[in-house]
C-alpha atoms as a PDB file:
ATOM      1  CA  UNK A   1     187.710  42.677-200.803  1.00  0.00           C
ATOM      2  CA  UNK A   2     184.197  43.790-199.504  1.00  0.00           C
ATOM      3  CA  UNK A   3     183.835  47.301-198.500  1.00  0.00           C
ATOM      4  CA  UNK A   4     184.426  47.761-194.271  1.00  0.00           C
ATOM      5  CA  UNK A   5     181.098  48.994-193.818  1.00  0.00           C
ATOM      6  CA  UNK A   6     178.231  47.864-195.512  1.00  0.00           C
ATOM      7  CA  UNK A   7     175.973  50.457-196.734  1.00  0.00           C
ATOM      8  CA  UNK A   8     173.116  51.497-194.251  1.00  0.00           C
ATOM      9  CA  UNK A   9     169.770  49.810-194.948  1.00  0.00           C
ATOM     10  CA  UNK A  10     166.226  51.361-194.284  1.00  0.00           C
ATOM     11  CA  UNK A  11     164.686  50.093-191.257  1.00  0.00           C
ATOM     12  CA  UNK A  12     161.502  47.945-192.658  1.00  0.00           C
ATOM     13  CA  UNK A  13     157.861  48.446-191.955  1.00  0.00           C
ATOM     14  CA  UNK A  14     156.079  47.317-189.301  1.00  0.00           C
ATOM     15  CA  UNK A  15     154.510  44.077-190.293  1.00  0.00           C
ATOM     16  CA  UNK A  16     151.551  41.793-188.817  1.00  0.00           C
ATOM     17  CA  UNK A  17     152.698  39.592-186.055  1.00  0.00           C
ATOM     18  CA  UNK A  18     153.732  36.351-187.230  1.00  0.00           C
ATOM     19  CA  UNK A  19     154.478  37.459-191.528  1.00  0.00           C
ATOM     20  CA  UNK A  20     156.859  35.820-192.950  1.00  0.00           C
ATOM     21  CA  UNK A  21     159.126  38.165-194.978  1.00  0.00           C
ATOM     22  CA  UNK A  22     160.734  36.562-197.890  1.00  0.00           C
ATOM     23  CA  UNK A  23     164.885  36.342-197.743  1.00  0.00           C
ATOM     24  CA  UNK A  24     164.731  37.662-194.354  1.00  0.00           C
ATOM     25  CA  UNK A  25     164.070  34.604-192.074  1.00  0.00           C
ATOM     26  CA  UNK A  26     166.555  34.246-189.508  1.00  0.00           C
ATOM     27  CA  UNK A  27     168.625  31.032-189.117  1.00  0.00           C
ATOM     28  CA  UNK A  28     167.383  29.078-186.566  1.00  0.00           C
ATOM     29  CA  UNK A  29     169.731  27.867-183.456  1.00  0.00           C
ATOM     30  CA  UNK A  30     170.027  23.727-185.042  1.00  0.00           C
ATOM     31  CA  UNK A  31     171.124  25.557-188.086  1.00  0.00           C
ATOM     32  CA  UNK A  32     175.456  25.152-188.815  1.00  0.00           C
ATOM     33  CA  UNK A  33     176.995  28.105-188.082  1.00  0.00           C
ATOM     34  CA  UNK A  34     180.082  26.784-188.992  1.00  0.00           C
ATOM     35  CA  UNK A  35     179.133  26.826-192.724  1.00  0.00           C
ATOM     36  CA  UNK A  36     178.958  30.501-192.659  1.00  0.00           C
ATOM     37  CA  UNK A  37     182.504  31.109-193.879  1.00  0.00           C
ATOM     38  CA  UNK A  38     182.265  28.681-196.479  1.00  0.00           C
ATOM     39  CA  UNK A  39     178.761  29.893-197.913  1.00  0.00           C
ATOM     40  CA  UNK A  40     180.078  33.628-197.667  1.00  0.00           C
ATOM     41  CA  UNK A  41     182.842  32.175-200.137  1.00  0.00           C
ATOM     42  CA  UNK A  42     181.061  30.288-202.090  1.00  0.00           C
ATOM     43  CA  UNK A  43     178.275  32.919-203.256  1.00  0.00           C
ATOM     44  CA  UNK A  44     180.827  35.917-203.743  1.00  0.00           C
ATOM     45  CA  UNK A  45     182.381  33.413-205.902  1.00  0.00           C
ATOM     46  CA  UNK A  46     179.634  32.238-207.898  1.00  0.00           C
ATOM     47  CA  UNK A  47     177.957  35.834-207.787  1.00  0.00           C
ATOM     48  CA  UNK A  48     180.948  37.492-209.073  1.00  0.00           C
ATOM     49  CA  UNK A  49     181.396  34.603-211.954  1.00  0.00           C
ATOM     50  CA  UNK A  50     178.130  35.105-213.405  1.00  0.00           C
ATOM     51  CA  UNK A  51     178.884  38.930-212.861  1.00  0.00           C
ATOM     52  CA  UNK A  52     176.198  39.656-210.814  1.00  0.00           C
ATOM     53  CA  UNK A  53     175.629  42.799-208.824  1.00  0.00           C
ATOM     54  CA  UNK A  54     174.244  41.905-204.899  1.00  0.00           C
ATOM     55  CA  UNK A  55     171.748  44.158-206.385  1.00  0.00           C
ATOM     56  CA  UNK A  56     170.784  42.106-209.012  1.00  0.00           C
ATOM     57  CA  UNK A  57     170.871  38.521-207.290  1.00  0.00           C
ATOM     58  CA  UNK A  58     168.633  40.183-204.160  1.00  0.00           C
ATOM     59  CA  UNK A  59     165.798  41.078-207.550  1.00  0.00           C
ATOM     60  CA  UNK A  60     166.233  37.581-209.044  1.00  0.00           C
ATOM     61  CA  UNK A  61     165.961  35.402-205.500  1.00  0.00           C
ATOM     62  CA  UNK A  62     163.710  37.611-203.372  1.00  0.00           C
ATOM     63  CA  UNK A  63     166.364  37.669-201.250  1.00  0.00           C
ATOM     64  CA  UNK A  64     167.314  40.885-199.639  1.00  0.00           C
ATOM     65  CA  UNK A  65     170.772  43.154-200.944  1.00  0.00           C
ATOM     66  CA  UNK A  66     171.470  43.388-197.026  1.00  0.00           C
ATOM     67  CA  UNK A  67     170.928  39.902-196.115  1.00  0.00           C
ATOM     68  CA  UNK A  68     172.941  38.520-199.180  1.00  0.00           C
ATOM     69  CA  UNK A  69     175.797  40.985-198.164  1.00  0.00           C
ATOM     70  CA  UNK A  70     175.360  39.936-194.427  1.00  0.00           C
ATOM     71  CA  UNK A  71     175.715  36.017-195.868  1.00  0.00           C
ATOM     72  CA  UNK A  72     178.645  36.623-198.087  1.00  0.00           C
ATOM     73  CA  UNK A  73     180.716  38.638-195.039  1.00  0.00           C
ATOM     74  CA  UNK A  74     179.800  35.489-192.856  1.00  0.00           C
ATOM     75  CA  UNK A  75     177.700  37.512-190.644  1.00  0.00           C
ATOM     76  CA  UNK A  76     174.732  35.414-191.426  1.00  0.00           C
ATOM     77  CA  UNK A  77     173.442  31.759-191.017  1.00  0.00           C
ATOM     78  CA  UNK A  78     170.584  31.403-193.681  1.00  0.00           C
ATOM     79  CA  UNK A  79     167.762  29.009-193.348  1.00  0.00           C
ATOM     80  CA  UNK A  80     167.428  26.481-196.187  1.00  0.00           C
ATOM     81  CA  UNK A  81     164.323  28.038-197.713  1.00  0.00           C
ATOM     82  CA  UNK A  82     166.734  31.583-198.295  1.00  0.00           C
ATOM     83  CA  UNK A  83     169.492  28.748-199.681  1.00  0.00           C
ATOM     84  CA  UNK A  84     167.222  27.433-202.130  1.00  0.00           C
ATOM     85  CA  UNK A  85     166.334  30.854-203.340  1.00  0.00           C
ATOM     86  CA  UNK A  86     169.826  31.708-204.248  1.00  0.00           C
ATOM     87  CA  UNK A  87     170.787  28.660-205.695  1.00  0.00           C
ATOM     88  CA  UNK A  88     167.846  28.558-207.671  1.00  0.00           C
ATOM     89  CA  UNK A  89     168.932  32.402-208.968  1.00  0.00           C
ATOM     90  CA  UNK A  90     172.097  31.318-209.613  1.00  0.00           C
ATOM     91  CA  UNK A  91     171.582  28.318-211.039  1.00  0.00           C
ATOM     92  CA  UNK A  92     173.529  25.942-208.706  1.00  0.00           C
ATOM     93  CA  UNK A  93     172.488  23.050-207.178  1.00  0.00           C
ATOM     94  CA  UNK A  94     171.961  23.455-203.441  1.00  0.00           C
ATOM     95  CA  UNK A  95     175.894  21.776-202.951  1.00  0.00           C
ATOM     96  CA  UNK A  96     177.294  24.435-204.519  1.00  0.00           C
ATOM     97  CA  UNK A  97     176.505  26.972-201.780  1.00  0.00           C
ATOM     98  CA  UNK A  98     177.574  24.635-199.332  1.00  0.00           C
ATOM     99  CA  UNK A  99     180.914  23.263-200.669  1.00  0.00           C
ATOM    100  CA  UNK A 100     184.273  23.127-199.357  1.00  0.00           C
ATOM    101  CA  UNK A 101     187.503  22.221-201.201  1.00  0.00           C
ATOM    102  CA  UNK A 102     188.170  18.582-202.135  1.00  0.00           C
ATOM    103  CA  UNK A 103     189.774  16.618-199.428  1.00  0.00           C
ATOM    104  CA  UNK A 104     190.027  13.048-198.866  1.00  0.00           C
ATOM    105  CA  UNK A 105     188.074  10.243-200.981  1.00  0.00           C
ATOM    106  CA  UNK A 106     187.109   8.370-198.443  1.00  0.00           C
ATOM    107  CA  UNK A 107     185.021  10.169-195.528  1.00  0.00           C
ATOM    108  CA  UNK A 108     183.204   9.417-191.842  1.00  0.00           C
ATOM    109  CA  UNK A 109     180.552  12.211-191.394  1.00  0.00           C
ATOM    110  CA  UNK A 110     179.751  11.433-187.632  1.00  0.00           C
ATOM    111  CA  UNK A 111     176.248  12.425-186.559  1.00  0.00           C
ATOM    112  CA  UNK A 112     177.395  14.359-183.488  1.00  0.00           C
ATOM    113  CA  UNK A 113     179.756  16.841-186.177  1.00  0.00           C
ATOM    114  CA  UNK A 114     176.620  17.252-188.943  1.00  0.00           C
ATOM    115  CA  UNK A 115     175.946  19.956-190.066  1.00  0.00           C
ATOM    116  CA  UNK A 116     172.192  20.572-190.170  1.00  0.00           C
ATOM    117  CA  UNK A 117     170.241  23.581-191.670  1.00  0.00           C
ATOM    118  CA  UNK A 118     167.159  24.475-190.230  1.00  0.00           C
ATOM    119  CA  UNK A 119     164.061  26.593-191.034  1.00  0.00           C
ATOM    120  CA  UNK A 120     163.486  29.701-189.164  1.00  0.00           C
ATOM    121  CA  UNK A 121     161.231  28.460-186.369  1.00  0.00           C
ATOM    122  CA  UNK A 122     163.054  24.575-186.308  1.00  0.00           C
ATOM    123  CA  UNK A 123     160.203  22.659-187.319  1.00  0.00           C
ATOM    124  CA  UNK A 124     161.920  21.474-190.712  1.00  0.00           C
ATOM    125  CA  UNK A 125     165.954  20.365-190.263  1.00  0.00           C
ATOM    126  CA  UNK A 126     167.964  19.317-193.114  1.00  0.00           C
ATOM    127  CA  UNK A 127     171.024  16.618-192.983  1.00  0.00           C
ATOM    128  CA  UNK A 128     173.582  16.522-195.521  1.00  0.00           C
ATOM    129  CA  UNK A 129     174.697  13.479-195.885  1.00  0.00           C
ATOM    130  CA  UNK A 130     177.184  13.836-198.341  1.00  0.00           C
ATOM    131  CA  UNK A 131     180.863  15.463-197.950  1.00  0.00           C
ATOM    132  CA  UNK A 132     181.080  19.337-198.743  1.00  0.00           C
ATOM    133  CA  UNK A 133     184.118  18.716-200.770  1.00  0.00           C
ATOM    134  CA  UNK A 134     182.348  19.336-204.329  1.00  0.00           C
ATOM    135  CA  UNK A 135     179.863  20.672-206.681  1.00  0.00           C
ATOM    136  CA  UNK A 136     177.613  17.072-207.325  1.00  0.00           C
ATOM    137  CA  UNK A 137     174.656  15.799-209.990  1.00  0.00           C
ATOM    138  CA  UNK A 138     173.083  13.894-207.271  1.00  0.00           C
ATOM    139  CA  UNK A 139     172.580  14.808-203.711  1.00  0.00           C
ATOM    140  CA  UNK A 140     171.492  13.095-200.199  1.00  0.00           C
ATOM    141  CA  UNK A 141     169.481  14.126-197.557  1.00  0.00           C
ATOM    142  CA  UNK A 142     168.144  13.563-194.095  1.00  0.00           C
ATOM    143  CA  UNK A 143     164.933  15.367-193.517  1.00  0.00           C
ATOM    144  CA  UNK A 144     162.996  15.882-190.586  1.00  0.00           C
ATOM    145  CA  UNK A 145     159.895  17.628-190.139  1.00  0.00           C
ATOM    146  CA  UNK A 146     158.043  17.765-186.927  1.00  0.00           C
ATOM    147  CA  UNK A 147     154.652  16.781-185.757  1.00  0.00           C
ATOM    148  CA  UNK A 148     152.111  19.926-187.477  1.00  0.00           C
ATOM    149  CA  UNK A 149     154.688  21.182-189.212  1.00  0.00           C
ATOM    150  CA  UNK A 150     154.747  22.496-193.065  1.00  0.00           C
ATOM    151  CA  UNK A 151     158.026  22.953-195.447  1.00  0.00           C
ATOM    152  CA  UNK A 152     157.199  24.710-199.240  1.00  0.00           C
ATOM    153  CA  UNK A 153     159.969  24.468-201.635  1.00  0.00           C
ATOM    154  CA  UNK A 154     159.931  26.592-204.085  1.00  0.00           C
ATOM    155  CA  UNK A 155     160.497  25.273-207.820  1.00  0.00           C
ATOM    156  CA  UNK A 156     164.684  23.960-208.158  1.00  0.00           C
ATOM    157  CA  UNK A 157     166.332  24.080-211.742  1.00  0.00           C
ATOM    158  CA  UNK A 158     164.622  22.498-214.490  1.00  0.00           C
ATOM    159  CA  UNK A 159     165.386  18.994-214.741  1.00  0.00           C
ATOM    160  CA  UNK A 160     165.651  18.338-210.691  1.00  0.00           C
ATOM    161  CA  UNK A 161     164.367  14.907-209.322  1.00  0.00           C
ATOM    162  CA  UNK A 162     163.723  14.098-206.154  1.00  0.00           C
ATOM    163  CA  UNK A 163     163.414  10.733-204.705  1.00  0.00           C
ATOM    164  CA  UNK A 164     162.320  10.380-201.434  1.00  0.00           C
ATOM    165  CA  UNK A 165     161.485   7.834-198.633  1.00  0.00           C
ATOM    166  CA  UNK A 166     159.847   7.707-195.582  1.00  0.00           C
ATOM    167  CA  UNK A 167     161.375   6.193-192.642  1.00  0.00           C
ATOM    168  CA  UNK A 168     158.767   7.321-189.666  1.00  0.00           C
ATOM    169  CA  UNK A 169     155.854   9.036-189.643  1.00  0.00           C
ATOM    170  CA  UNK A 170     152.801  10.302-191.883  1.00  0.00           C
ATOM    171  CA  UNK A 171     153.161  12.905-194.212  1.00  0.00           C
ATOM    172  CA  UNK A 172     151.771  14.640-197.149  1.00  0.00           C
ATOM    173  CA  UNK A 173     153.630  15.852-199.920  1.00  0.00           C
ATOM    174  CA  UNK A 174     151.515  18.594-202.263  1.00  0.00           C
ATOM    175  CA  UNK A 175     152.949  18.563-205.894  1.00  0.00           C
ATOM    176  CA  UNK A 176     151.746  19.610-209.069  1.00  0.00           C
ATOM    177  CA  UNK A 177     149.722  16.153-209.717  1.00  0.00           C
ATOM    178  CA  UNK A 178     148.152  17.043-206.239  1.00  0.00           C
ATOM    179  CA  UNK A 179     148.462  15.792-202.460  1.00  0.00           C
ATOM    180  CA  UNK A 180     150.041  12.188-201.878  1.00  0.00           C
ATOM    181  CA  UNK A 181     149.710  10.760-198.518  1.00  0.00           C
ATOM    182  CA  UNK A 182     153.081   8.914-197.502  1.00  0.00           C
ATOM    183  CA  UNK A 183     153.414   6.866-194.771  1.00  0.00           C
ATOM    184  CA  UNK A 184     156.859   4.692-193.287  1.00  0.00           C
ATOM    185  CA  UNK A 185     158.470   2.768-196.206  1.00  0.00           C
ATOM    186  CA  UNK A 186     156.825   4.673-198.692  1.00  0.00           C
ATOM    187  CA  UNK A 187     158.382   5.884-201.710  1.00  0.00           C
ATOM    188  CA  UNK A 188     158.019   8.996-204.311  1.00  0.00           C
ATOM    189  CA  UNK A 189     159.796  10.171-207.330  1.00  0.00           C
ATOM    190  CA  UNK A 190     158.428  13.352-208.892  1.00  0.00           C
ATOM    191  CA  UNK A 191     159.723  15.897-210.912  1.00  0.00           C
ATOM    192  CA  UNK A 192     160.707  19.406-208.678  1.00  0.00           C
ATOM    193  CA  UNK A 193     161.219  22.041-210.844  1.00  0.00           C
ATOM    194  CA  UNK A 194     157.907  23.427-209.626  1.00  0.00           C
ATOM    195  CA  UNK A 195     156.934  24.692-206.204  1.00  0.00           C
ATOM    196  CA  UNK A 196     156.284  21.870-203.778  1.00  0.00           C
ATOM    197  CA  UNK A 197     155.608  21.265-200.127  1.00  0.00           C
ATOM    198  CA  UNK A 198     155.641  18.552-196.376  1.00  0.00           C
ATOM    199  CA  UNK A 199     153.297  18.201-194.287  1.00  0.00           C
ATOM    200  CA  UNK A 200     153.959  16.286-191.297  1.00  0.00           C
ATOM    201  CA  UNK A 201     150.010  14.752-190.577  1.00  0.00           C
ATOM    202  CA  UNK A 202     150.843  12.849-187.452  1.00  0.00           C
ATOM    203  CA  UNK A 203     152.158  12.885-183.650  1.00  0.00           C
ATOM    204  CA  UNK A 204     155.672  11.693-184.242  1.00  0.00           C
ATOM    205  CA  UNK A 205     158.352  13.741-185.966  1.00  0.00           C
ATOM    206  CA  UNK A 206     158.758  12.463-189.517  1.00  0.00           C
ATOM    207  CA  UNK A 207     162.009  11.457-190.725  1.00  0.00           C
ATOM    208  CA  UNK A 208     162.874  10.785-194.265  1.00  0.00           C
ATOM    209  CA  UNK A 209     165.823  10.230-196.763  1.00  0.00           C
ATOM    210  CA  UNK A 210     165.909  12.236-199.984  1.00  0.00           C
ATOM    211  CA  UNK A 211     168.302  11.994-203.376  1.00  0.00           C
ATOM    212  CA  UNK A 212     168.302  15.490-205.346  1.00  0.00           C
ATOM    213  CA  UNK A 213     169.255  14.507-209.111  1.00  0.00           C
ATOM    214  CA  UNK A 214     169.954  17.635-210.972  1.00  0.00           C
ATOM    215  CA  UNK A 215     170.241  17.561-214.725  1.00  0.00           C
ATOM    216  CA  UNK A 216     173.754  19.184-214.740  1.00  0.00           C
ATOM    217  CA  UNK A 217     176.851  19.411-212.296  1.00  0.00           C
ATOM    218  CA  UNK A 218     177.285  23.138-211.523  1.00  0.00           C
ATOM    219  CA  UNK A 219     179.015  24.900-209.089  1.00  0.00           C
END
């Protein structure tokens, strides 16, 4: 069981207005709170199987000791950047954070109930839309990014593909091989085990479909 009371953490530095403060952004209101129980589970249990100290998972994702603590107690709603970061530390495909137990095999996800993670200031929100009921090779997404704004992914497990599709708007997506300019109907595959980023470059809010191919089921 986790300890009562956390341990006290040192209030941080002041910091320029507007710095972004890796593994501390706050969840932002689109953002599910309702996956906070299930996320708190999930990482004690995949923490404690690769017996990891909060310690030592806050050194190898960047992510804070108090905010992992905060996220495992269910005190928390992380944004999807701080998700990425642990899964990437841990090894797990982005499902595996996000996972409930196996239900039904047949399943309605209802875009009024989805469950959407968001960045810290709501310009990126992610759709899963795929049932939480298992660790998965292949994953599928709704993305939206809005008009000016920029998400940067940093590098998933070697072996990670990503396939994605535009359905509205222009966007650029910066890669390795450089900056690809993607407009409605088109389509990229690319390799995403290195750091990679969106750029919405037009007026409407850009909505796309991405499939997340990782080379092995974990979780």
């Amino acid at each position: 069981m986790p300890p009562r009371n956390p341990p006290a953490t040192r209030r941080p530095r002041a910091r320029p207005r507007g710095a972004r403060v890796p593994g501390h952004e706050r969840a932002h209101p689109a953002a599910g709170n309702d996956l906070t129980p299930v996320l708190g589970a999930n990482l004690r249990r995949l923490r404690s199987r690769r017996n990891l100290s909060l310690e030592k998972l806050a050194k190898l994702s960047g992510v804070s000791r108090a905010m992992l603590g905060q996220i495992e107690l269910g005190q928390s709603a992380p944004t999807v950047n701080v998700l990425w970061k642990i899964g990437t530390a841990l090894e797990v495909p982005f499902s595996a954070l996000i996972t409930s137990r196996p239900t039904a095999s047949f399943h309605v996800m209802k875009a009024d109930q989805a469950k959407r993670l968001a960045s810290s200031d709501g310009t990126f929100v992610s759709r899963a839309l795929f049932p939480f009921d298992e660790p998965r090779r292949v994953e599928f997404y709704e993305l939206r990014l809005a008009p000016g704004g920029v998400e940067r992914a940093d590098a998933h497990p070697p072996g990670t593909v990503e396939n994605l599709v535009v359905s509205r708007g222009n966007m650029e997506i910066e890669t390795g091989s450089g900056t690809h300019a993607l407009g409605p109907g088109d389509a990229v595959v690319f390799e995403a085990d290195a750091p990679h980023a969106y750029r919405n470059v037009g007026g409407v809010e850009v909505i796309m479909y991405l499939v997340m191919t990782y080379a092995d089921t974990v979780g």
